[in-house]
PDB file of N, CA and C in Angstrom:
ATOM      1  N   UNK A   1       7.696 -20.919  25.739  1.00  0.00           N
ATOM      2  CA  UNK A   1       7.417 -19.580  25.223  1.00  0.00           C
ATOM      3  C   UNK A   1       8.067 -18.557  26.160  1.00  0.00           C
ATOM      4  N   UNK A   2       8.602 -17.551  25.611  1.00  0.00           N
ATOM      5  CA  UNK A   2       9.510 -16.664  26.446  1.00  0.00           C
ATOM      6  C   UNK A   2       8.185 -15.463  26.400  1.00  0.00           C
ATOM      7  N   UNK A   3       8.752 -14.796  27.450  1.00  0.00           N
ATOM      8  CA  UNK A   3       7.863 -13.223  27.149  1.00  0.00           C
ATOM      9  C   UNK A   3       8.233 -12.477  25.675  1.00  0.00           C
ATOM     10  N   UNK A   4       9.229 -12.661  25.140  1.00  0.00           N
ATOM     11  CA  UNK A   4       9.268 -11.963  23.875  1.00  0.00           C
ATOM     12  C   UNK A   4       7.932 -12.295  23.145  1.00  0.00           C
ATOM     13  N   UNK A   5       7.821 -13.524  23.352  1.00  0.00           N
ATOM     14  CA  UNK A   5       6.265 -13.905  21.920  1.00  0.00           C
ATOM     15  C   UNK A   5       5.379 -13.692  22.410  1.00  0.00           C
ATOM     16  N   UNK A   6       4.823 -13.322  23.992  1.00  0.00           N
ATOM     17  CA  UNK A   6       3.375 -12.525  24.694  1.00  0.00           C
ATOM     18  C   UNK A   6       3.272 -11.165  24.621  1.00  0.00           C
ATOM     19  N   UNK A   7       1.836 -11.300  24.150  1.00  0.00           N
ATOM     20  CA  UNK A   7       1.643  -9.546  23.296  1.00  0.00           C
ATOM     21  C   UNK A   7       1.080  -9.398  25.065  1.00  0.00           C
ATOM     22  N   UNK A   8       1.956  -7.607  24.974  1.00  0.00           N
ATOM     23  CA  UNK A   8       1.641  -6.973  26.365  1.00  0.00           C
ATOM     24  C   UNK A   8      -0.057  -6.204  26.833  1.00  0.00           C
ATOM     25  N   UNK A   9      -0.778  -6.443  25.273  1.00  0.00           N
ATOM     26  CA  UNK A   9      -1.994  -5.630  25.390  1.00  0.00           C
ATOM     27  C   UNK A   9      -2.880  -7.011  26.279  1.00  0.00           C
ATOM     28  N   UNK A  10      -2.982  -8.190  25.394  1.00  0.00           N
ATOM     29  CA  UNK A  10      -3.855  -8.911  26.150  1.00  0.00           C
ATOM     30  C   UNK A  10      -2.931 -10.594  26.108  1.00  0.00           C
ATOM     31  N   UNK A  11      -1.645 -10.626  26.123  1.00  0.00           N
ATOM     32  CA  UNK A  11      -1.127 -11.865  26.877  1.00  0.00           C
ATOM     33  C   UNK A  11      -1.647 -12.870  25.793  1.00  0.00           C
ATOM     34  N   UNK A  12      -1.903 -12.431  24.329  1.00  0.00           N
ATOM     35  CA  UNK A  12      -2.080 -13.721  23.579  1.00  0.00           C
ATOM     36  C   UNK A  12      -0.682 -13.968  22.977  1.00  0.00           C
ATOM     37  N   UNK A  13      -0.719 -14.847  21.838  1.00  0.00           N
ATOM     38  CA  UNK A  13       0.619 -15.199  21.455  1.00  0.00           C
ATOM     39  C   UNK A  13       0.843 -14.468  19.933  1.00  0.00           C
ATOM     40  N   UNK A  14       2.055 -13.551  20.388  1.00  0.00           N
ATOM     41  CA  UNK A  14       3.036 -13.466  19.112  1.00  0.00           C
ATOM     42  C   UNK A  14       3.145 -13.808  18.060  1.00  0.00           C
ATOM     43  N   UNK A  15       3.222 -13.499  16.842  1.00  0.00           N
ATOM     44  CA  UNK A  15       4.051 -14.311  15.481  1.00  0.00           C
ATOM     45  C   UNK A  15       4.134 -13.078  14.485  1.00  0.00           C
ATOM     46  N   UNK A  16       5.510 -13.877  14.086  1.00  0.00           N
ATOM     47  CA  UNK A  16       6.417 -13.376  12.796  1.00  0.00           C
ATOM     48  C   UNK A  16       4.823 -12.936  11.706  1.00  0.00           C
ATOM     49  N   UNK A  17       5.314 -11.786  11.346  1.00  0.00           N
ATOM     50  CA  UNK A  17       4.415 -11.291  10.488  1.00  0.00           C
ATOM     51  C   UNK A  17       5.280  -9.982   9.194  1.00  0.00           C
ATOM     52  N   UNK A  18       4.966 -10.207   8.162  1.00  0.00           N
ATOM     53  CA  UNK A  18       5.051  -8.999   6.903  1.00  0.00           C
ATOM     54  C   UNK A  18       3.714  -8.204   7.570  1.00  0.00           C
ATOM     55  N   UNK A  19       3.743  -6.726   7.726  1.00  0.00           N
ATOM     56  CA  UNK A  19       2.492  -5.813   7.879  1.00  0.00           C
ATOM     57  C   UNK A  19       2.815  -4.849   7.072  1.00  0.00           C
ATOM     58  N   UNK A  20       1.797  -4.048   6.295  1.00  0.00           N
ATOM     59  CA  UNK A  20       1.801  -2.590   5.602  1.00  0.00           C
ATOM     60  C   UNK A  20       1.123  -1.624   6.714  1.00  0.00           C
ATOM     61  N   UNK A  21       1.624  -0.459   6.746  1.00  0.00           N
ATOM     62  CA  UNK A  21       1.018   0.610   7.659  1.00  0.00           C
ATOM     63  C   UNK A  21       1.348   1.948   6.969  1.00  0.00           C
ATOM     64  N   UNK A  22       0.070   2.599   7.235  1.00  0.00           N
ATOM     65  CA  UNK A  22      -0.033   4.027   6.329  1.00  0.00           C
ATOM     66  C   UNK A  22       0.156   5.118   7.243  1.00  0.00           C
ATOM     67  N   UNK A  23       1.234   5.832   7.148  1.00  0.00           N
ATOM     68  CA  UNK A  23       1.493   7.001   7.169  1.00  0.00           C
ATOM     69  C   UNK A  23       0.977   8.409   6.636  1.00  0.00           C
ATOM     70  N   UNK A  24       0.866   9.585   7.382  1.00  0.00           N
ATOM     71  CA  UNK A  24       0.661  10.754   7.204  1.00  0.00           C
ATOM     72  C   UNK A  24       2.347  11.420   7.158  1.00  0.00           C
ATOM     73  N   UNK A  25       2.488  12.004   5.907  1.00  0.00           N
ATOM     74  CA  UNK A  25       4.208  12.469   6.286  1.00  0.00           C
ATOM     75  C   UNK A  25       3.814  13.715   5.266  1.00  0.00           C
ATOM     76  N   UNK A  26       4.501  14.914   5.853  1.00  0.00           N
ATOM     77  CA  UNK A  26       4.809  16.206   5.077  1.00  0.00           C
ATOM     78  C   UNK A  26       3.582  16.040   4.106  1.00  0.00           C
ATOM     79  N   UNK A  27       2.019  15.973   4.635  1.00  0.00           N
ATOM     80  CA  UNK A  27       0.917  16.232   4.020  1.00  0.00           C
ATOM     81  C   UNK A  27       0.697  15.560   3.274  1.00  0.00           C
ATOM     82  N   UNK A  28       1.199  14.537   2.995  1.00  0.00           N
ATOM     83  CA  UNK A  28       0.583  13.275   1.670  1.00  0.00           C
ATOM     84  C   UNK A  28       0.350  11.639   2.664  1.00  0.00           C
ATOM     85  N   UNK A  29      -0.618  10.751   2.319  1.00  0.00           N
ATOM     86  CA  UNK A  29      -0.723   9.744   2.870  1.00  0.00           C
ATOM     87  C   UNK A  29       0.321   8.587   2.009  1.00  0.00           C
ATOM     88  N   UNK A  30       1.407   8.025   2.939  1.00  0.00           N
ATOM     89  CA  UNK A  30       2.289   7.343   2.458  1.00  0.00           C
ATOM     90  C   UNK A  30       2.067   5.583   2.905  1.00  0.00           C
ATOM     91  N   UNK A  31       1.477   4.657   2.004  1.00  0.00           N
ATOM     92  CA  UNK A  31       1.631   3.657   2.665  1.00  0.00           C
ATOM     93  C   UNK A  31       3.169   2.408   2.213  1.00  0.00           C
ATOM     94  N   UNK A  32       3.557   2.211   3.600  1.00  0.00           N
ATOM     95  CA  UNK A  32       4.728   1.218   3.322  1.00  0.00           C
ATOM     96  C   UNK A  32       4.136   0.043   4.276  1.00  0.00           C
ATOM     97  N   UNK A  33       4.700  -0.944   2.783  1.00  0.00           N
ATOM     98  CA  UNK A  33       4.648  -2.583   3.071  1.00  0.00           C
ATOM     99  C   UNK A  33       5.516  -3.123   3.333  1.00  0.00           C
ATOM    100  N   UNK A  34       5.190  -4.370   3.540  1.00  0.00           N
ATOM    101  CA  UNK A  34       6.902  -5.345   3.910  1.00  0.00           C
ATOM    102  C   UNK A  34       6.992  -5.418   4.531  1.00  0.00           C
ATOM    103  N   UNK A  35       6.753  -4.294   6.333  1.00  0.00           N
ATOM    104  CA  UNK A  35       7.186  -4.285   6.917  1.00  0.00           C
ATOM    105  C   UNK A  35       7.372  -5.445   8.360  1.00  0.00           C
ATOM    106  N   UNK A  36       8.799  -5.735   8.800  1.00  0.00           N
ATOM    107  CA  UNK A  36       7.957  -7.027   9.691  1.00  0.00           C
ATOM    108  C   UNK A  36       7.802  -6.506  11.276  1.00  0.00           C
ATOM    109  N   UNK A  37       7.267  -7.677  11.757  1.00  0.00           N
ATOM    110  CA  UNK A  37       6.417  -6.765  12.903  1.00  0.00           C
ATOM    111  C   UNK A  37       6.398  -8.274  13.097  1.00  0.00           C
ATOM    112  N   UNK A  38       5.630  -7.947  15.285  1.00  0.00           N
ATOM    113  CA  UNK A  38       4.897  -9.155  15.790  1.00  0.00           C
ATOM    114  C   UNK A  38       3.860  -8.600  15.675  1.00  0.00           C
ATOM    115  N   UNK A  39       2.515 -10.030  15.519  1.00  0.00           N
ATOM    116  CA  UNK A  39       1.260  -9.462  15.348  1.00  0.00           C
ATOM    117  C   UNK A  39       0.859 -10.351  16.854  1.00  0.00           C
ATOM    118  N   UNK A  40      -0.118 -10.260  17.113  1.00  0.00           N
ATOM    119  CA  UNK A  40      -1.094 -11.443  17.968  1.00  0.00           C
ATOM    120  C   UNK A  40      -1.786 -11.576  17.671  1.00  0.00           C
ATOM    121  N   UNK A  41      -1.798 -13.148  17.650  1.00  0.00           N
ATOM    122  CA  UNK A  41      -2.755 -14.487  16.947  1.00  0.00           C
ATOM    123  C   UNK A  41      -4.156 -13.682  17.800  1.00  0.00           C
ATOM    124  N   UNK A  42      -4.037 -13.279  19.018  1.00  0.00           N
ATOM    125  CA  UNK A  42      -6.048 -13.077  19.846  1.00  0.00           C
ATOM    126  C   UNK A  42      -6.277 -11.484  19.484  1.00  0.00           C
ATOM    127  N   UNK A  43      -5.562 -10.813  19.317  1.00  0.00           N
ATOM    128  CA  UNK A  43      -6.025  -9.126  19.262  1.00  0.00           C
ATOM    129  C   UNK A  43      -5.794  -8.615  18.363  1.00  0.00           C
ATOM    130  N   UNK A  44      -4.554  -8.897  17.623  1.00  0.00           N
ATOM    131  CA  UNK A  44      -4.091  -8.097  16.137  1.00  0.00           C
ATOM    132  C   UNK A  44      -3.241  -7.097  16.617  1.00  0.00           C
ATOM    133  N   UNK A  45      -2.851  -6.891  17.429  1.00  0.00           N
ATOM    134  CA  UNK A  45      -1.745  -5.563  17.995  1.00  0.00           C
ATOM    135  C   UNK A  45      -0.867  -6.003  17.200  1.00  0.00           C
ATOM    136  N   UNK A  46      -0.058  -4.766  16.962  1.00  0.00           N
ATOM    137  CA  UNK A  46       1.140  -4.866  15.827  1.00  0.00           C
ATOM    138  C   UNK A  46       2.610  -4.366  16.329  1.00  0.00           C
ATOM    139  N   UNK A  47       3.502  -5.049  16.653  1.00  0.00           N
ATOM    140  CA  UNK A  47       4.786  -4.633  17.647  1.00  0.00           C
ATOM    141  C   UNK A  47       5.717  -4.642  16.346  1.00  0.00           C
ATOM    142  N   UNK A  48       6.446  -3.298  16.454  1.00  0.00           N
ATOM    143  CA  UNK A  48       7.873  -2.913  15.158  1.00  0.00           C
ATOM    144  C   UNK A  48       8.926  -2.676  16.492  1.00  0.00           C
ATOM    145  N   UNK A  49       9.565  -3.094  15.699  1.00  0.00           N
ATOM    146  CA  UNK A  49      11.262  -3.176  16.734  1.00  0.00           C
ATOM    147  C   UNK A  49      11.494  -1.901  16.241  1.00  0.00           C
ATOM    148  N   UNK A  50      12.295  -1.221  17.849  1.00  0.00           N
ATOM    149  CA  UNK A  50      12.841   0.150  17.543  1.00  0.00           C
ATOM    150  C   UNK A  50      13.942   0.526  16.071  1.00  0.00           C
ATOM    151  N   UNK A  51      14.578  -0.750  15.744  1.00  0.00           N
ATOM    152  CA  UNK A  51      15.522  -0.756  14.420  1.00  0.00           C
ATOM    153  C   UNK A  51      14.655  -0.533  13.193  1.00  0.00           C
ATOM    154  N   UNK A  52      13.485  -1.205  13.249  1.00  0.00           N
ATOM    155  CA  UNK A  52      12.386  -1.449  12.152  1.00  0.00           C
ATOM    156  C   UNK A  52      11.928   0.517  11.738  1.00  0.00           C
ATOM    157  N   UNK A  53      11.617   0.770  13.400  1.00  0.00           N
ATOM    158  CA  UNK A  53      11.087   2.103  13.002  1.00  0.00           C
ATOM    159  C   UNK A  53      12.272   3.096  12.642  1.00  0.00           C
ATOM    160  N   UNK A  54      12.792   3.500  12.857  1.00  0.00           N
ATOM    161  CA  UNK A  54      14.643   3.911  12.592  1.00  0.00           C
ATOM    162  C   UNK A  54      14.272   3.970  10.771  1.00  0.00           C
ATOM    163  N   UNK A  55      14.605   2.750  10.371  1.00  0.00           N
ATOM    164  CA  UNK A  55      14.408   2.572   9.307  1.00  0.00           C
ATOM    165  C   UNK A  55      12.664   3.229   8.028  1.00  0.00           C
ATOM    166  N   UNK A  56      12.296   2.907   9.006  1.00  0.00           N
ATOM    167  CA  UNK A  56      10.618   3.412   8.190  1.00  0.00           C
ATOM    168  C   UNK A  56      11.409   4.948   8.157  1.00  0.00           C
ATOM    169  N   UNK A  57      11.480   5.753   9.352  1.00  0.00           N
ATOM    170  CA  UNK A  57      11.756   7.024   9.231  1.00  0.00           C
ATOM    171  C   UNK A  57      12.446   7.648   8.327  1.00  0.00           C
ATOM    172  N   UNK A  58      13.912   6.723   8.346  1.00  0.00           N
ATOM    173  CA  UNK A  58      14.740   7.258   7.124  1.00  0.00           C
ATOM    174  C   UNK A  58      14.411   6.923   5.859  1.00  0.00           C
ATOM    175  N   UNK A  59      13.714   5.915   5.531  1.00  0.00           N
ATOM    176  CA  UNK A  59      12.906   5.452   4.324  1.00  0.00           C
ATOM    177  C   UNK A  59      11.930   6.855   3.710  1.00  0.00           C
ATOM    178  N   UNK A  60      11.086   6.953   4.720  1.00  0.00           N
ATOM    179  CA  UNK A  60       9.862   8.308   4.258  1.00  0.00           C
ATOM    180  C   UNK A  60      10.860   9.480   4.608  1.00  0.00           C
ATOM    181  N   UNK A  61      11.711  10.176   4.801  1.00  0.00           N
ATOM    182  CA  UNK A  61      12.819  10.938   4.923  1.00  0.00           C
ATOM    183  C   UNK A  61      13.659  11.046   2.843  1.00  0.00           C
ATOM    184  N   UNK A  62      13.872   9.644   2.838  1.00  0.00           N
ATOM    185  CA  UNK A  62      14.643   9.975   1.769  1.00  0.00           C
ATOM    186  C   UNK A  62      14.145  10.150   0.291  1.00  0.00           C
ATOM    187  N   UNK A  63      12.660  10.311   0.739  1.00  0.00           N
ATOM    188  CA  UNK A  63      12.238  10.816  -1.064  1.00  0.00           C
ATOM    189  C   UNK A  63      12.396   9.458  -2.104  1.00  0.00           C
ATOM    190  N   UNK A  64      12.308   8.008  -1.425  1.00  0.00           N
ATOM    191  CA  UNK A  64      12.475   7.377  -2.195  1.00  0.00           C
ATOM    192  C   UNK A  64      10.901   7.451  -2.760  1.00  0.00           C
ATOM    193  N   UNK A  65      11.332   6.357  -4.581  1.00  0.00           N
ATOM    194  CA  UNK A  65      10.455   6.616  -5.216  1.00  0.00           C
ATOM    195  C   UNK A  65       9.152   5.163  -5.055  1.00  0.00           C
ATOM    196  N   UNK A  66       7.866   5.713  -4.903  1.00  0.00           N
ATOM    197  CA  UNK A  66       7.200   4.536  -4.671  1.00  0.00           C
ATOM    198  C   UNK A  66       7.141   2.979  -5.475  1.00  0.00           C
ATOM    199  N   UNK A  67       6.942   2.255  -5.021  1.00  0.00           N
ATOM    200  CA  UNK A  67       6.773   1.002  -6.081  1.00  0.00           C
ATOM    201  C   UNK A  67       5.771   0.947  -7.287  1.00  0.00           C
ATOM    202  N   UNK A  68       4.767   1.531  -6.404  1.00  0.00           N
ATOM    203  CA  UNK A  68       3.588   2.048  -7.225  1.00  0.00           C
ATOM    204  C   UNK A  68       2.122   2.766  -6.139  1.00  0.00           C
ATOM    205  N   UNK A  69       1.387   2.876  -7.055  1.00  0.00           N
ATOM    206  CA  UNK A  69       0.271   4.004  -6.549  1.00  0.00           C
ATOM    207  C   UNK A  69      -0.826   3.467  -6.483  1.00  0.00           C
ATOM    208  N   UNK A  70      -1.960   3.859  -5.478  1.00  0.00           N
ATOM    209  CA  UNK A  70      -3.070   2.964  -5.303  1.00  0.00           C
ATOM    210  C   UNK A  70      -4.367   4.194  -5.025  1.00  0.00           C
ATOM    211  N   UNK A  71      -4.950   4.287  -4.849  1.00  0.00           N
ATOM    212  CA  UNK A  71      -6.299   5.425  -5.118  1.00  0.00           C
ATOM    213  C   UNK A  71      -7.036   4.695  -3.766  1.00  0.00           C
ATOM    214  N   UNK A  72      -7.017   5.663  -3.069  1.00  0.00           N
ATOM    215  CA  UNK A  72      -7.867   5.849  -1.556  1.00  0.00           C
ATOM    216  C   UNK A  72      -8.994   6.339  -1.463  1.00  0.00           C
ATOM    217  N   UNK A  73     -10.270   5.842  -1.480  1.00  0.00           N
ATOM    218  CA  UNK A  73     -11.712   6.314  -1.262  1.00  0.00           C
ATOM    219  C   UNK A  73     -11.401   7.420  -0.118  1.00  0.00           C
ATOM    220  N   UNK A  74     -11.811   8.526  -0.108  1.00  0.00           N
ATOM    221  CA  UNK A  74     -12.734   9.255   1.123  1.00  0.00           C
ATOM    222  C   UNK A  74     -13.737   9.823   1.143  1.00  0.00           C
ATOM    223  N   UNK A  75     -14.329   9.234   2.394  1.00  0.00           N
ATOM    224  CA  UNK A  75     -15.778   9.521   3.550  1.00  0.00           C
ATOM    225  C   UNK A  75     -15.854  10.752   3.855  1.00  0.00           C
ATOM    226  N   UNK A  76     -16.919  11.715   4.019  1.00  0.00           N
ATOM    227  CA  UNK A  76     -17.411  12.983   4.632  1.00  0.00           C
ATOM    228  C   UNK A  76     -18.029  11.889   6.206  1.00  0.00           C
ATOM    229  N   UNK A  77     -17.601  12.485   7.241  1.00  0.00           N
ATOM    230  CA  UNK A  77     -18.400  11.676   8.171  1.00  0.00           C
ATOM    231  C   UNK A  77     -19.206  13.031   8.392  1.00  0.00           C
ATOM    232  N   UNK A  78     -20.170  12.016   8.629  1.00  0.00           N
ATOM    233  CA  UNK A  78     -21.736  12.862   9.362  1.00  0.00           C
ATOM    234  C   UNK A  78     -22.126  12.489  10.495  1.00  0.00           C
ATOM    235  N   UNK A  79     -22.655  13.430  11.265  1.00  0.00           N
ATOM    236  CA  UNK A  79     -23.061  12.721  12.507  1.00  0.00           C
ATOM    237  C   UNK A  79     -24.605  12.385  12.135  1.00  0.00           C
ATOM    238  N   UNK A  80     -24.869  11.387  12.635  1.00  0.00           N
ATOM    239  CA  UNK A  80     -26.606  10.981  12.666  1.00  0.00           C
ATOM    240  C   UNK A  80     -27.642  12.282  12.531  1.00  0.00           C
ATOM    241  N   UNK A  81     -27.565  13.040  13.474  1.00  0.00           N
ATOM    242  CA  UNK A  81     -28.225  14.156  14.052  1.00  0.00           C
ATOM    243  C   UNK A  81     -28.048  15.033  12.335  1.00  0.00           C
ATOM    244  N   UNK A  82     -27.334  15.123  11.688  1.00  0.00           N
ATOM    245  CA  UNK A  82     -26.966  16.143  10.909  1.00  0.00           C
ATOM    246  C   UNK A  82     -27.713  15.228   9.117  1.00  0.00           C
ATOM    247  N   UNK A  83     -27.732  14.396   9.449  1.00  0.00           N
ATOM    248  CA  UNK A  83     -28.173  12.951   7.797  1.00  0.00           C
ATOM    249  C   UNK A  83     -29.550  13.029   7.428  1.00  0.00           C
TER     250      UNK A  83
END
């Protein structure tokens, strides 16, 4: 095992992974999938290669059109004290 496949948060092991991650861009919540990434098998940290992000950027940049649309619940949080 080289250091490339040890995740730097807690030293577990690496692997090839597809991840989706949601974005906030120019006031709308944008989520993109597909994307590949290292994950770790012990923590779940999620590592994108500087090329990967390059790409996300110019992706949410170019107004492309979504694949499709999905409907996001939202929470009012309350604090205890206030319920």
């Amino acid at each position: 095992m080289n250091d490339a496949s040890i995740c730097p948060s807690c030293g577990g092991t690496l692997e090839d992974r597809s991840i989706q991650i949601d974005f906030r861009y120019k006031g709308r919540l944008i989520v993109v999938e597909g994307i590949p990434a290292q994950v770790c098998k012990d923590c779940g940290e999620q590592l994108v290669s500087a090329s990967t992000s390059k790409d996300i950027d110019a992706l949410l940049e170019s107004g492309a059109r979504p694949s499709r649309q999905i409907t996001v619940p939202v929470l009012p949080f309350r604090h205890s004290a206030q319920a």
